[in-house]
C-alpha atoms as a PDB file:
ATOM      1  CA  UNK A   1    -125.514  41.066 -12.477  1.00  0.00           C
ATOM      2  CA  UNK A   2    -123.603  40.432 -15.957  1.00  0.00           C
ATOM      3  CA  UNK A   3    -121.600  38.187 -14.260  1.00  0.00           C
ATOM      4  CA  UNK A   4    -124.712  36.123 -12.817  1.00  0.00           C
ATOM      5  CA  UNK A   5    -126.606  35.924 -16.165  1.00  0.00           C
ATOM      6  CA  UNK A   6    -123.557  34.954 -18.494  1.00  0.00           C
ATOM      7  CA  UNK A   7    -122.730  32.372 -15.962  1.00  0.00           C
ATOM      8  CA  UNK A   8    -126.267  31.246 -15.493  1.00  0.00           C
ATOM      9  CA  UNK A   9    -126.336  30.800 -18.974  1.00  0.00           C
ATOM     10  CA  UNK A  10    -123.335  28.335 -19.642  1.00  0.00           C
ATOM     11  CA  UNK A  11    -124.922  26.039 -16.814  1.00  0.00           C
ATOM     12  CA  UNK A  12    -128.669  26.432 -18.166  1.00  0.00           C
ATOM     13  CA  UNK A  13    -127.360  25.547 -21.614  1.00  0.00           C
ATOM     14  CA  UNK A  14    -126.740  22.147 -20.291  1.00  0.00           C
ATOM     15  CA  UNK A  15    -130.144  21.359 -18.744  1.00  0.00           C
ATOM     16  CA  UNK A  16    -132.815  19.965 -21.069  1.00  0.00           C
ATOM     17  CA  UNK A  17    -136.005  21.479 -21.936  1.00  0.00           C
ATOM     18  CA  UNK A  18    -134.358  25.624 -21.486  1.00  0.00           C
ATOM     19  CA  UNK A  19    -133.842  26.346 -25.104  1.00  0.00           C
ATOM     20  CA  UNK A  20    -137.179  28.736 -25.381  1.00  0.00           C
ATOM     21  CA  UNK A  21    -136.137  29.849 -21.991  1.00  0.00           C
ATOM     22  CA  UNK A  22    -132.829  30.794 -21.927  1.00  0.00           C
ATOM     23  CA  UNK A  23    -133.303  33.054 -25.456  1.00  0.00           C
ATOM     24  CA  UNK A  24    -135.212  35.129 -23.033  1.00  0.00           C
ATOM     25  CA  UNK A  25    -133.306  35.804 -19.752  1.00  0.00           C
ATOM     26  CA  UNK A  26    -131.197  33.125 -18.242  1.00  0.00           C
ATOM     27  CA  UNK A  27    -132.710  34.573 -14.293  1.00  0.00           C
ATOM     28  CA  UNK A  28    -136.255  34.232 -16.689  1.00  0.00           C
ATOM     29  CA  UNK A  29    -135.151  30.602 -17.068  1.00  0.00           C
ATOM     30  CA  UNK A  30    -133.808  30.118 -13.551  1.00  0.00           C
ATOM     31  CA  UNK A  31    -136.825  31.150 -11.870  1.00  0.00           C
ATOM     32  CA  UNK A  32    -139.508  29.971 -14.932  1.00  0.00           C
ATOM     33  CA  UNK A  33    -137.513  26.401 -13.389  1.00  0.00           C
ATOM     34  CA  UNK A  34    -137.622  27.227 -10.039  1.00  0.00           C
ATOM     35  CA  UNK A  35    -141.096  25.299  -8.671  1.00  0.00           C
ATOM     36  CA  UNK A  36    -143.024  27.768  -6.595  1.00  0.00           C
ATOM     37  CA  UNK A  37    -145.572  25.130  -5.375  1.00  0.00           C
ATOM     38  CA  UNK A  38    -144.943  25.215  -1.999  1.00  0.00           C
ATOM     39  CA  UNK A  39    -144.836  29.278  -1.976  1.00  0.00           C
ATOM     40  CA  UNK A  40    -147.603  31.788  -1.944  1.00  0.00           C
ATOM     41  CA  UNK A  41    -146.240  35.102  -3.097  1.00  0.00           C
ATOM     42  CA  UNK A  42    -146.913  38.832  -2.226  1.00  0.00           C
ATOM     43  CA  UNK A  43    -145.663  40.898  -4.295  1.00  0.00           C
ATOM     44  CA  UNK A  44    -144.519  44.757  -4.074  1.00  0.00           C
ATOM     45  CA  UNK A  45    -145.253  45.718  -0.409  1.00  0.00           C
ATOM     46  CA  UNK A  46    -143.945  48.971   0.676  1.00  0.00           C
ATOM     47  CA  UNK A  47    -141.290  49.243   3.469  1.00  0.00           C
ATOM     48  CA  UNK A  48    -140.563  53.512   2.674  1.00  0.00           C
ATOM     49  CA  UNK A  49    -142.195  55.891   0.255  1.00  0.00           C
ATOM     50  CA  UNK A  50    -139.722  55.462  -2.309  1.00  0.00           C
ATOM     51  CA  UNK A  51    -140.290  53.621  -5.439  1.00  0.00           C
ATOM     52  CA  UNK A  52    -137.243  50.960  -4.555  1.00  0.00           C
ATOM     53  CA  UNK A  53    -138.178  51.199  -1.212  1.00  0.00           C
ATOM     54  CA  UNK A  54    -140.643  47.711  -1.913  1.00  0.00           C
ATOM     55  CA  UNK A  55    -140.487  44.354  -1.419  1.00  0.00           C
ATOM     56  CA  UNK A  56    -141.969  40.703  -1.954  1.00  0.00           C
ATOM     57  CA  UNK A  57    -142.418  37.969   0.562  1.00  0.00           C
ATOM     58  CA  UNK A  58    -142.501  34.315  -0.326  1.00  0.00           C
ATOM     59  CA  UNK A  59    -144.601  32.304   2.221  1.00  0.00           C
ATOM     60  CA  UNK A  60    -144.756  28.344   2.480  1.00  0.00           C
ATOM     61  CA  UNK A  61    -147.893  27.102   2.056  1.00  0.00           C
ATOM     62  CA  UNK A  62    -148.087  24.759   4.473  1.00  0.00           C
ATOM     63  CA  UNK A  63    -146.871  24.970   7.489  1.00  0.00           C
ATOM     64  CA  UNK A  64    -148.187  24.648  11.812  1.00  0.00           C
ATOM     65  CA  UNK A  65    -147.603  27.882  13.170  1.00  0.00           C
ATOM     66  CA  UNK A  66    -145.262  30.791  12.516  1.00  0.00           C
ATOM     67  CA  UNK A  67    -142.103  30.220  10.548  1.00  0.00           C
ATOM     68  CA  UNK A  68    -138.703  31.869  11.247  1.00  0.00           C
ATOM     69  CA  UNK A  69    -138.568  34.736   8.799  1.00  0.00           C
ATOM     70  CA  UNK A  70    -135.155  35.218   5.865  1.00  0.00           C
ATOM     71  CA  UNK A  71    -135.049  38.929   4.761  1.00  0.00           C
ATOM     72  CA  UNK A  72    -132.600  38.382   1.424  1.00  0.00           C
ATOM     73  CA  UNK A  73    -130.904  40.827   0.083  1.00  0.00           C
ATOM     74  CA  UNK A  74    -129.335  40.335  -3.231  1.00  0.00           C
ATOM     75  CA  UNK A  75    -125.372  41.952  -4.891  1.00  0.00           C
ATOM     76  CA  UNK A  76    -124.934  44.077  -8.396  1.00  0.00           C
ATOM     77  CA  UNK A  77    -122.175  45.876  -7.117  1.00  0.00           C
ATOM     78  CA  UNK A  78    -124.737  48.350  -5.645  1.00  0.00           C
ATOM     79  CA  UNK A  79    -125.793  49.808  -8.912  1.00  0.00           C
ATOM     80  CA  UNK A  80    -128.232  47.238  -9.909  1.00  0.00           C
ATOM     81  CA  UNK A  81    -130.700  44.018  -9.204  1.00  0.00           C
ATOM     82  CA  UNK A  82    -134.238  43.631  -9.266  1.00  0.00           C
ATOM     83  CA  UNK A  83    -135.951  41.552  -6.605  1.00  0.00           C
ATOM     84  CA  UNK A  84    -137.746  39.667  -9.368  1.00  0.00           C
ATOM     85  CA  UNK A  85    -134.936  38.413 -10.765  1.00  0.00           C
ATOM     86  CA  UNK A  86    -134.280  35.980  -7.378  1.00  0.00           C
ATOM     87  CA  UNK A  87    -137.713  34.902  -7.428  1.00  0.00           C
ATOM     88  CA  UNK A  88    -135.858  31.530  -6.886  1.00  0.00           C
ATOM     89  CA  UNK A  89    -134.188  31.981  -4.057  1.00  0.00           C
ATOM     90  CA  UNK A  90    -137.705  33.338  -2.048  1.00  0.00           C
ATOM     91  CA  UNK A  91    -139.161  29.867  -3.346  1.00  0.00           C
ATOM     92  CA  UNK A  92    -135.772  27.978  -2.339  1.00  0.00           C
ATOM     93  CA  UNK A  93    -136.906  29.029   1.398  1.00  0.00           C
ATOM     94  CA  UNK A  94    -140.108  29.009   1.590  1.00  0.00           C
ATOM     95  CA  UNK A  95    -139.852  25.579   0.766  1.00  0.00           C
ATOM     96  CA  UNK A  96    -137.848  24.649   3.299  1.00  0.00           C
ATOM     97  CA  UNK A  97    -140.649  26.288   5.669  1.00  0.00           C
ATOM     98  CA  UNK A  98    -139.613  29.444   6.180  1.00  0.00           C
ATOM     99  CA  UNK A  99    -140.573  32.744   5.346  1.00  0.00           C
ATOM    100  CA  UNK A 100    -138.533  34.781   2.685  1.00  0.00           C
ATOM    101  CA  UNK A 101    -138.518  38.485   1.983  1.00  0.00           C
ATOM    102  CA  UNK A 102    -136.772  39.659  -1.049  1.00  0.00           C
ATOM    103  CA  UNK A 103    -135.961  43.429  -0.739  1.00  0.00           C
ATOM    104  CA  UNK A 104    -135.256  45.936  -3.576  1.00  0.00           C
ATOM    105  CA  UNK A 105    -133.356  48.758  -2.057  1.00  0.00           C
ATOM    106  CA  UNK A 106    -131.826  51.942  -3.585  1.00  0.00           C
ATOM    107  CA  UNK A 107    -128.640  52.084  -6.000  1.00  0.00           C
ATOM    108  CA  UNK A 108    -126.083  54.297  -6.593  1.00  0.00           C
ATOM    109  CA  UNK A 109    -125.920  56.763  -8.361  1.00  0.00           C
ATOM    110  CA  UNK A 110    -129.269  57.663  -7.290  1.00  0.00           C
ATOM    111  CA  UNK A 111    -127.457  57.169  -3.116  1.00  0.00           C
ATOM    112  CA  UNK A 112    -124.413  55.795  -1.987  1.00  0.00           C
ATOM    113  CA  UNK A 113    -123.201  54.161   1.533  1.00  0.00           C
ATOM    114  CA  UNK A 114    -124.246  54.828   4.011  1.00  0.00           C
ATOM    115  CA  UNK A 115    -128.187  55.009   2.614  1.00  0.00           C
ATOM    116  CA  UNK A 116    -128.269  51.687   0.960  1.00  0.00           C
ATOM    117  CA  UNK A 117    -127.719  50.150   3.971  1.00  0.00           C
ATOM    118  CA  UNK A 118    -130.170  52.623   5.510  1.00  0.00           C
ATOM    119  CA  UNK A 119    -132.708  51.057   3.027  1.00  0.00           C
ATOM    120  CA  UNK A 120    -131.668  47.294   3.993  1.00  0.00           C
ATOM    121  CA  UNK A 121    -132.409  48.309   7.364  1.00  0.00           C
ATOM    122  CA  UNK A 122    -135.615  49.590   7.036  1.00  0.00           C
ATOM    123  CA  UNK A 123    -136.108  46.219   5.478  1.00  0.00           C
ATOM    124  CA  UNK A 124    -135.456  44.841   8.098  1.00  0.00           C
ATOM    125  CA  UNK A 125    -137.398  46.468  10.505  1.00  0.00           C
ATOM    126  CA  UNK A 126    -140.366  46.415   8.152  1.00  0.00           C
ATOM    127  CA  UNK A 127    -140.045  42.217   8.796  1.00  0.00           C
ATOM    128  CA  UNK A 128    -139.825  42.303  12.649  1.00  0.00           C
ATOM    129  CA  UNK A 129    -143.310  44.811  12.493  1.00  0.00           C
ATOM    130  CA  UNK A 130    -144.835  42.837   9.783  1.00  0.00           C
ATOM    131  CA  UNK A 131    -144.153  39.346   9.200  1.00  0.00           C
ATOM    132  CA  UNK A 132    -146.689  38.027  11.596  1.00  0.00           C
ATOM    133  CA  UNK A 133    -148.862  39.381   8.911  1.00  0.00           C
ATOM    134  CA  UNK A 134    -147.609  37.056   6.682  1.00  0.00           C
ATOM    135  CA  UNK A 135    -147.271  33.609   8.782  1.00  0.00           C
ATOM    136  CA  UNK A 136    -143.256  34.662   9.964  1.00  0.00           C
ATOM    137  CA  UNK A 137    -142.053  34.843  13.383  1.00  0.00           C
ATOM    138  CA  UNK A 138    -140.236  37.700  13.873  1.00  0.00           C
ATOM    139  CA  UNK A 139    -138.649  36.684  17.030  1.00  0.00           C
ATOM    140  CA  UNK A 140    -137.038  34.173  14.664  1.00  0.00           C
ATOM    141  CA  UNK A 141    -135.964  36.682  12.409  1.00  0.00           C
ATOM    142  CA  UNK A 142    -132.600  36.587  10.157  1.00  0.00           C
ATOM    143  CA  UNK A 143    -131.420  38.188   7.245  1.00  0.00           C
ATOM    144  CA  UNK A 144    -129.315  36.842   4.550  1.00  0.00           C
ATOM    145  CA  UNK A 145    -127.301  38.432   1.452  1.00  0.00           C
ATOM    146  CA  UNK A 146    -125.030  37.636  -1.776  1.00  0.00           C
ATOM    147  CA  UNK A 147    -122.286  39.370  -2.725  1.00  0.00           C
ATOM    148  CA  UNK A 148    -123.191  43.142  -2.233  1.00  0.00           C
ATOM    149  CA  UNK A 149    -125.909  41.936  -0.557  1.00  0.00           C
ATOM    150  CA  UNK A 150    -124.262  39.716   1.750  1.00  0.00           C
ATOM    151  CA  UNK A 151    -122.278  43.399   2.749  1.00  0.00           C
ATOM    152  CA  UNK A 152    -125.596  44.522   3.640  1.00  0.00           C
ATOM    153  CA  UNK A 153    -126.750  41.598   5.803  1.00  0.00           C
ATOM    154  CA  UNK A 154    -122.949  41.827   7.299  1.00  0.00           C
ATOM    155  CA  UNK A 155    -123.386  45.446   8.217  1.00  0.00           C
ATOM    156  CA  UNK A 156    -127.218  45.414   9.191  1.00  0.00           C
ATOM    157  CA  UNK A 157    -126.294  42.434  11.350  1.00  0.00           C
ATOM    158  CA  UNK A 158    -122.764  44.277  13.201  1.00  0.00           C
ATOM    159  CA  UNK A 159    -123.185  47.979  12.929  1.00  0.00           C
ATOM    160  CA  UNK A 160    -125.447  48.560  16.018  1.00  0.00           C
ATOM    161  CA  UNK A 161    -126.554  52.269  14.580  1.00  0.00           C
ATOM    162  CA  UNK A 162    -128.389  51.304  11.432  1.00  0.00           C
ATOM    163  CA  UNK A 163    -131.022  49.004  13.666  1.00  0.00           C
ATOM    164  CA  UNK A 164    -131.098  51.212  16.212  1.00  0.00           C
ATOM    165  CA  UNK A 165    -132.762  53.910  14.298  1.00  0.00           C
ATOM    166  CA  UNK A 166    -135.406  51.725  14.020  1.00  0.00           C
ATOM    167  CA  UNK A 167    -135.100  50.523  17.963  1.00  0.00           C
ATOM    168  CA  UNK A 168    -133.644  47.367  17.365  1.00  0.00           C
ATOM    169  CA  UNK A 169    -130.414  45.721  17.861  1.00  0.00           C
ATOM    170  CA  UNK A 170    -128.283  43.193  16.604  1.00  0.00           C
ATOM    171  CA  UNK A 171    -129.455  40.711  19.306  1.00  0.00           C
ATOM    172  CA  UNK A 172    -133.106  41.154  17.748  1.00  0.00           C
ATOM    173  CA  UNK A 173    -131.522  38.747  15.006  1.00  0.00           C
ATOM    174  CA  UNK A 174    -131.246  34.987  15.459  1.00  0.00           C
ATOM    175  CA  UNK A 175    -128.660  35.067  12.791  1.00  0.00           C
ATOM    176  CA  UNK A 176    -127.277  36.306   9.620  1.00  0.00           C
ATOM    177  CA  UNK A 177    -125.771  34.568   6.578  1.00  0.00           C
ATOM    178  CA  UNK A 178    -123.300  35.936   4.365  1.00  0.00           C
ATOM    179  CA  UNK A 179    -122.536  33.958   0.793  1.00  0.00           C
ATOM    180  CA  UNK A 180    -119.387  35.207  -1.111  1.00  0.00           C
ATOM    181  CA  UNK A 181    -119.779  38.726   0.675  1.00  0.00           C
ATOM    182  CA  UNK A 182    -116.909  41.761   0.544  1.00  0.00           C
ATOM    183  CA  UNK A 183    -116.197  42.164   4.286  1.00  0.00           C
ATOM    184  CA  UNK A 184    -113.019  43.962   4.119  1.00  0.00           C
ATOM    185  CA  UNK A 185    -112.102  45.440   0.961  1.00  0.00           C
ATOM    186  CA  UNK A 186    -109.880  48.082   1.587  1.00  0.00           C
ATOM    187  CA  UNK A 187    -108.537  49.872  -0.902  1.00  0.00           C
ATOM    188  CA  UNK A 188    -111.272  49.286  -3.325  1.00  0.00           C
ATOM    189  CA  UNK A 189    -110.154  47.446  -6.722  1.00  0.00           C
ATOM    190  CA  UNK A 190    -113.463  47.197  -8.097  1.00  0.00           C
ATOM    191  CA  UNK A 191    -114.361  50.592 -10.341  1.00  0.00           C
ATOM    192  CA  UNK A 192    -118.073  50.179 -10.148  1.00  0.00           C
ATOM    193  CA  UNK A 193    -117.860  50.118  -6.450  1.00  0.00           C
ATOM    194  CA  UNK A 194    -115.426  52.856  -6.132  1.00  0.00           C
ATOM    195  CA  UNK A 195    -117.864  55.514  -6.377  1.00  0.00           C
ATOM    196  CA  UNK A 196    -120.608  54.079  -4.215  1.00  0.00           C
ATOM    197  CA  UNK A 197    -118.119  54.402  -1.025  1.00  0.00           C
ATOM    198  CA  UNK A 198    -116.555  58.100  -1.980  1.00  0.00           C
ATOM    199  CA  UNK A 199    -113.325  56.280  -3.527  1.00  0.00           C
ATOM    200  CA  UNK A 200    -110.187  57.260  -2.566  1.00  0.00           C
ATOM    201  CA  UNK A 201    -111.803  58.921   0.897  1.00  0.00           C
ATOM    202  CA  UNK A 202    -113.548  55.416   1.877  1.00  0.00           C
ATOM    203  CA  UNK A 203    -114.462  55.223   5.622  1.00  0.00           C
ATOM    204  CA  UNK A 204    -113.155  52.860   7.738  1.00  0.00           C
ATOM    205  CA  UNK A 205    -116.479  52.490   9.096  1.00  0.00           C
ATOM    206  CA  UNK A 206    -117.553  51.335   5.591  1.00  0.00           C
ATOM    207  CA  UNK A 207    -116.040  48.162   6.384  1.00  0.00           C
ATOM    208  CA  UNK A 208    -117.943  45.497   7.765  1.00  0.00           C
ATOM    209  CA  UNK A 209    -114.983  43.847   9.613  1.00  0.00           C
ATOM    210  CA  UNK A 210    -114.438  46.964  11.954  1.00  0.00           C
ATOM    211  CA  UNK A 211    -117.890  46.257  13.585  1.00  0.00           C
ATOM    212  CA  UNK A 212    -117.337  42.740  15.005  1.00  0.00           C
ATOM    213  CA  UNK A 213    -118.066  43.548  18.458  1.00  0.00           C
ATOM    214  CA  UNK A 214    -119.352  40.758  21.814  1.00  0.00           C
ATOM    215  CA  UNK A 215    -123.088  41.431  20.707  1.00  0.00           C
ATOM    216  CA  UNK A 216    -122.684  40.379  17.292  1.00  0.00           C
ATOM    217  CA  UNK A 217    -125.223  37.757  15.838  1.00  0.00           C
ATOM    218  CA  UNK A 218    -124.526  34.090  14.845  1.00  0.00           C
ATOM    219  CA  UNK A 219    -123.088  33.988  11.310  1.00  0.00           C
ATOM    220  CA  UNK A 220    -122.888  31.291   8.697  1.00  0.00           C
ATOM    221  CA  UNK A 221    -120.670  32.373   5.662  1.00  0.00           C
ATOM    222  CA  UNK A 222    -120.208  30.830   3.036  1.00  0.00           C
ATOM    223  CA  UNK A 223    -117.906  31.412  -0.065  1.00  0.00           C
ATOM    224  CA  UNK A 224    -116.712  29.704  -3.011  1.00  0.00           C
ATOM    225  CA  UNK A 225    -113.095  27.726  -2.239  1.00  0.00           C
ATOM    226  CA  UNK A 226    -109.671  29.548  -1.839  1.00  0.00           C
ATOM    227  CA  UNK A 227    -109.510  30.466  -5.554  1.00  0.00           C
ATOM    228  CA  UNK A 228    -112.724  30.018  -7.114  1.00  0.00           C
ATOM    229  CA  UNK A 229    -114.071  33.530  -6.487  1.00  0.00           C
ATOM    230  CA  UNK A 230    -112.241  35.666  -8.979  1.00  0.00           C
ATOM    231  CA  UNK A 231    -114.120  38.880  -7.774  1.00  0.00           C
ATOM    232  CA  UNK A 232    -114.468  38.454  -3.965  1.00  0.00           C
ATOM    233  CA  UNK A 233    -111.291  36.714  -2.432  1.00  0.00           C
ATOM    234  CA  UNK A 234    -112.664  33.939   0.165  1.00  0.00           C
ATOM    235  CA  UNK A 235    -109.396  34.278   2.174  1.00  0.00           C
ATOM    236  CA  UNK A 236    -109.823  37.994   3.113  1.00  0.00           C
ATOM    237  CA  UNK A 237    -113.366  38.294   3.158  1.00  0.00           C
ATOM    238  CA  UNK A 238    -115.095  35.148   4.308  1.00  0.00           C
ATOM    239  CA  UNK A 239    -112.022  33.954   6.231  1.00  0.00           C
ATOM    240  CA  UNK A 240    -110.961  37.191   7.833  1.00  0.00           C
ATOM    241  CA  UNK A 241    -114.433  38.157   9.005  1.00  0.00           C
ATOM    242  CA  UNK A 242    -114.939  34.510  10.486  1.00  0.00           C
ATOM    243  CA  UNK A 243    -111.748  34.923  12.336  1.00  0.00           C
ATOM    244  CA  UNK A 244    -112.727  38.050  13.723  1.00  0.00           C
ATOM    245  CA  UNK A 245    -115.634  36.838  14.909  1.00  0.00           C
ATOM    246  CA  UNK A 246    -114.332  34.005  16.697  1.00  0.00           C
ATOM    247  CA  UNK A 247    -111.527  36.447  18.329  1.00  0.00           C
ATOM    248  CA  UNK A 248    -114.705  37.896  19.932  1.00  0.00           C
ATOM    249  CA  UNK A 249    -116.271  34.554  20.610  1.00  0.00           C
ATOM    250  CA  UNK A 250    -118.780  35.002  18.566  1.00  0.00           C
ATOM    251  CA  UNK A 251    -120.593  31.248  16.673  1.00  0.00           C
ATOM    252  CA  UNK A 252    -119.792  31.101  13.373  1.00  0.00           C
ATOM    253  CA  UNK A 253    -119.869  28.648  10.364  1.00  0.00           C
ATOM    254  CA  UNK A 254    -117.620  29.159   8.028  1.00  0.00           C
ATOM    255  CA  UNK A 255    -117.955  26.994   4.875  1.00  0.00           C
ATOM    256  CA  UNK A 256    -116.412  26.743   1.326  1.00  0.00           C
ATOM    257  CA  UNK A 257    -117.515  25.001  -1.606  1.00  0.00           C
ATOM    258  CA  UNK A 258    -115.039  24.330  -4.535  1.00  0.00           C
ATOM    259  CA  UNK A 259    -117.347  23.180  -7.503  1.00  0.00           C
ATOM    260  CA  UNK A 260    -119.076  27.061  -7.302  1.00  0.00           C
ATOM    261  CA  UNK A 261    -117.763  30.419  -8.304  1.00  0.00           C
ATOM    262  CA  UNK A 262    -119.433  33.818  -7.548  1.00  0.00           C
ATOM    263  CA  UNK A 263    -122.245  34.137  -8.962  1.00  0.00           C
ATOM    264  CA  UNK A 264    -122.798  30.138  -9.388  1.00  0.00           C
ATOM    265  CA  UNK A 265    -122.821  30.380  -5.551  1.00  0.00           C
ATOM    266  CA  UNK A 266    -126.131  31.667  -4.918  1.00  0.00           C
ATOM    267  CA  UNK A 267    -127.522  29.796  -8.288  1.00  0.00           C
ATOM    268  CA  UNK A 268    -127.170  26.893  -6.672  1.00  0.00           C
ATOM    269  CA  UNK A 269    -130.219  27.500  -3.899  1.00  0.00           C
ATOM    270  CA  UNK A 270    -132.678  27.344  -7.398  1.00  0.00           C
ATOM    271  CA  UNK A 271    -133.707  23.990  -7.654  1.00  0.00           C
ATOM    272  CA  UNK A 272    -132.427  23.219 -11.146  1.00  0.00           C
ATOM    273  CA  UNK A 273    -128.591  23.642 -10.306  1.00  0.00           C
ATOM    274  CA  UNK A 274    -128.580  22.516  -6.509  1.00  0.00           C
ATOM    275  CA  UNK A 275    -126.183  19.672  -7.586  1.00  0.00           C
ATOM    276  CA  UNK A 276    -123.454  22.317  -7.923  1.00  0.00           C
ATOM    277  CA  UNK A 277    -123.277  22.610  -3.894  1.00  0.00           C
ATOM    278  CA  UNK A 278    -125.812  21.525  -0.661  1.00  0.00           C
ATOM    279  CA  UNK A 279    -125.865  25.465  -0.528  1.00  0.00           C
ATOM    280  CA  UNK A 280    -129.514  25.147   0.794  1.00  0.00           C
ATOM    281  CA  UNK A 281    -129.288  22.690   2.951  1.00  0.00           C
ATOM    282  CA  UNK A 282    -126.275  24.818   5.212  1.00  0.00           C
ATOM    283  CA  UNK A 283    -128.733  27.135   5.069  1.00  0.00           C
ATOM    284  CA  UNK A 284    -131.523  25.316   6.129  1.00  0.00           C
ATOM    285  CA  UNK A 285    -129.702  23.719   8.993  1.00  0.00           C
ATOM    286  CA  UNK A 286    -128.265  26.920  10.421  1.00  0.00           C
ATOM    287  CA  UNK A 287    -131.476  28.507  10.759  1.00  0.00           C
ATOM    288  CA  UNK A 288    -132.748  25.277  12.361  1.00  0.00           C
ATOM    289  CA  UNK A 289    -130.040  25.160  14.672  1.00  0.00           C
ATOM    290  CA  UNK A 290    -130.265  29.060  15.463  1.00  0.00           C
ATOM    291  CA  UNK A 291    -134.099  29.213  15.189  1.00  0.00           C
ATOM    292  CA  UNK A 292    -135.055  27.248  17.664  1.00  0.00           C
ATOM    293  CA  UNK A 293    -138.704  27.088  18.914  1.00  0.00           C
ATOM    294  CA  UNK A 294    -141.011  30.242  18.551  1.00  0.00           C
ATOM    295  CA  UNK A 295    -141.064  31.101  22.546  1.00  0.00           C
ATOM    296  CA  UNK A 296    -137.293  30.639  22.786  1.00  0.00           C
ATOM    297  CA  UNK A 297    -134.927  33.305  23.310  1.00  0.00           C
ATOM    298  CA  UNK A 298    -132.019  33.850  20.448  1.00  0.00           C
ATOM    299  CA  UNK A 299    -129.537  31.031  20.324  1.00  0.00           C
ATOM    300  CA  UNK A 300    -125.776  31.496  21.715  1.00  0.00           C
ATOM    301  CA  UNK A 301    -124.697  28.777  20.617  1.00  0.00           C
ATOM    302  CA  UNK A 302    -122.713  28.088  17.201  1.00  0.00           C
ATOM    303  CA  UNK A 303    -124.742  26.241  14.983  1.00  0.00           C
ATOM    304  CA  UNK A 304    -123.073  22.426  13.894  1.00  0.00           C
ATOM    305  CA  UNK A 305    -122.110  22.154  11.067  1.00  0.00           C
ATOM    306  CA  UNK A 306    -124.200  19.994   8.419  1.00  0.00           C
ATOM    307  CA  UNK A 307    -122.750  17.169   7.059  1.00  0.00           C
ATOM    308  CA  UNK A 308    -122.106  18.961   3.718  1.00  0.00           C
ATOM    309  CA  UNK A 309    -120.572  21.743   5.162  1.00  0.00           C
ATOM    310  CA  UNK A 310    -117.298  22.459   7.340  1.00  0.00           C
ATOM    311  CA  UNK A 311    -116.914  22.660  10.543  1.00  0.00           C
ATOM    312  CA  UNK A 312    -115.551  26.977  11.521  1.00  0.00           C
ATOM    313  CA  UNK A 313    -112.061  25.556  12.354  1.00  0.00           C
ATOM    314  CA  UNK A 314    -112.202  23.452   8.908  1.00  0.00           C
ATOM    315  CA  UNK A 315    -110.118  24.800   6.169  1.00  0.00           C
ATOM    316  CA  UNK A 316    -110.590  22.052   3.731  1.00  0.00           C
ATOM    317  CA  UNK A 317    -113.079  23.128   0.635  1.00  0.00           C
ATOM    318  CA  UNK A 318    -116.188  21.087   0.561  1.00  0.00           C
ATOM    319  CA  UNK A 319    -116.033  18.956  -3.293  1.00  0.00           C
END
């Protein structure tokens, strides 16, 4: 998160009009510049009886029918976020007509794995019961995560048993994007991390690359170029689970952009700073391509890639 709003920061400082803004929180200024006109906002629904276990669901406005439904789960390393603070990314989708759910979940050193992703399960779950409250389709459901939170979309989406507890499976889920996630991260480097997964005694099973299996869920990840993430390498992570995937036959997107680190990765779905990378519109056109019409059944197919993005077998980062 310190990482997000020092970076945020340096590119704010270059927009007009932020001064006033950015002297109080540059995610304050992100999402004060973040239009919400085309979203109508709950706020603070509860998915558990825990006092992290809420969340906040961004609808569009205007739309004919229900809308394929984003649960988004954001990174800190697992020991912090708000789902205030990516206000911006809930009205990023909503205005592209779909249905976002920003999830808080619980943080170490209040839990560790495996209940965090125990929470961002029951997240889950709480979107295929409820959406249709809210407008969403929850046959057209997918979830979506940065950084740590792209871990927990990875695992939700491939680890069978944490859906199941809630009778679901991974087939429930149209699809699942991943940007700049940790997918295989063995041994840990990171200290803040260390703890969360019992450091040096870290399961295997922690890993979200040992759960690629024939059942697992269209992916679309997407990571900073070969050299622009200095806390997630792309390589490892974003390449290595895409290959894995593939070795199973699994459709998969995988896509690099080089004018974005880290944290400017997801920054760039906020309106202000979507010249840094067409990070929305891969988005966008995965979950059209995957979504499909309400009455259909999940896609099988992989998704093509937008024009902005690359192609899985594509190696070449995106300018």
């Amino acid at each position: 998160m310190t990482i997000l709003r020092t970076t945020v920061l340096g590119l704010l400082a270059a927009l007009p009009l932020t001064a006033g803004l950015i002297a109080c929180s540059p995610l304050t200024a992100i999402n004060a510049l973040s239009s919400g006109s085309a979203s109508q906002v709950t706020h603070g629904l509860a998915y558990g009886p825990l006092p992290r276990q809420k969340l906040d669901v961004y609808a569009p406005k205007v739309h004919a029918g229900p809308v394929p439904v984003v649960v988004f789960f954001y990174g800190g390393n697992w020991t912090s976020g708000e789902r205030a603070d990516y206000a911006f990314v809930g009205h990023a989708l909503a205005s592209r007509g779909y249905l976002a759910v920003i999830a808080d979940y619980r943080l170490y050193p209040d839990v560790h794995y495996p209940e965090i992703l125990q929470d961002a399960a029951r997240a889950v779950a709480w979107a295929a019961m409820e959406s249709s409250r809210h407008g969403g389709d929850p046959t057209r459901l997918f979830i979506m995560g940065h950084s740590a939170g792209a871990y927990n979309a990875a695992m939700v989406a491939l680890d069978a048993s944490l859906l199941a507890r809630h009778g679901m499976h991974p087939h429930d889920l149209r699809g699942w994007i991943g940007l700049a996630g940790p997918y295989d991260f063995l041994p840990i480097e990171n200290p803040t991390a260390r703890p969360v997964f019992f450091y040096p005694d870290t399961p295997l099973a922690s890993q979200p690359i040992h759960h690629v299996t024939a059942e697992a869920p269209p992916a679309l990840l997407i990571a900073p170029a070969p050299g622009k993430d200095k806390l997630v390498n792309p390589r490892r992570n974003t390449g290595g689970l895409a290959a894995a995937l593939r070795a199973q036959r699994r459709p998969v997107t995988e896509t690099y952009f080089d004018s974005v680190s880290h944290a400017t990765l997801v920054a760039s779905l906020a309106a202000p700073l979507r010249m840094l990378a067409p990070t929305l519109d891969a988005v966008s056109a995965f979950i059209d391509a995957q979504g499909g019409p309400a009455t259909a059944a999940p896609a099988t197919a992989a998704a093509p890639a937008h024009p902005a993005t690359l192609a899985l077998d594509e190696k070449t980062p995106v300018p």
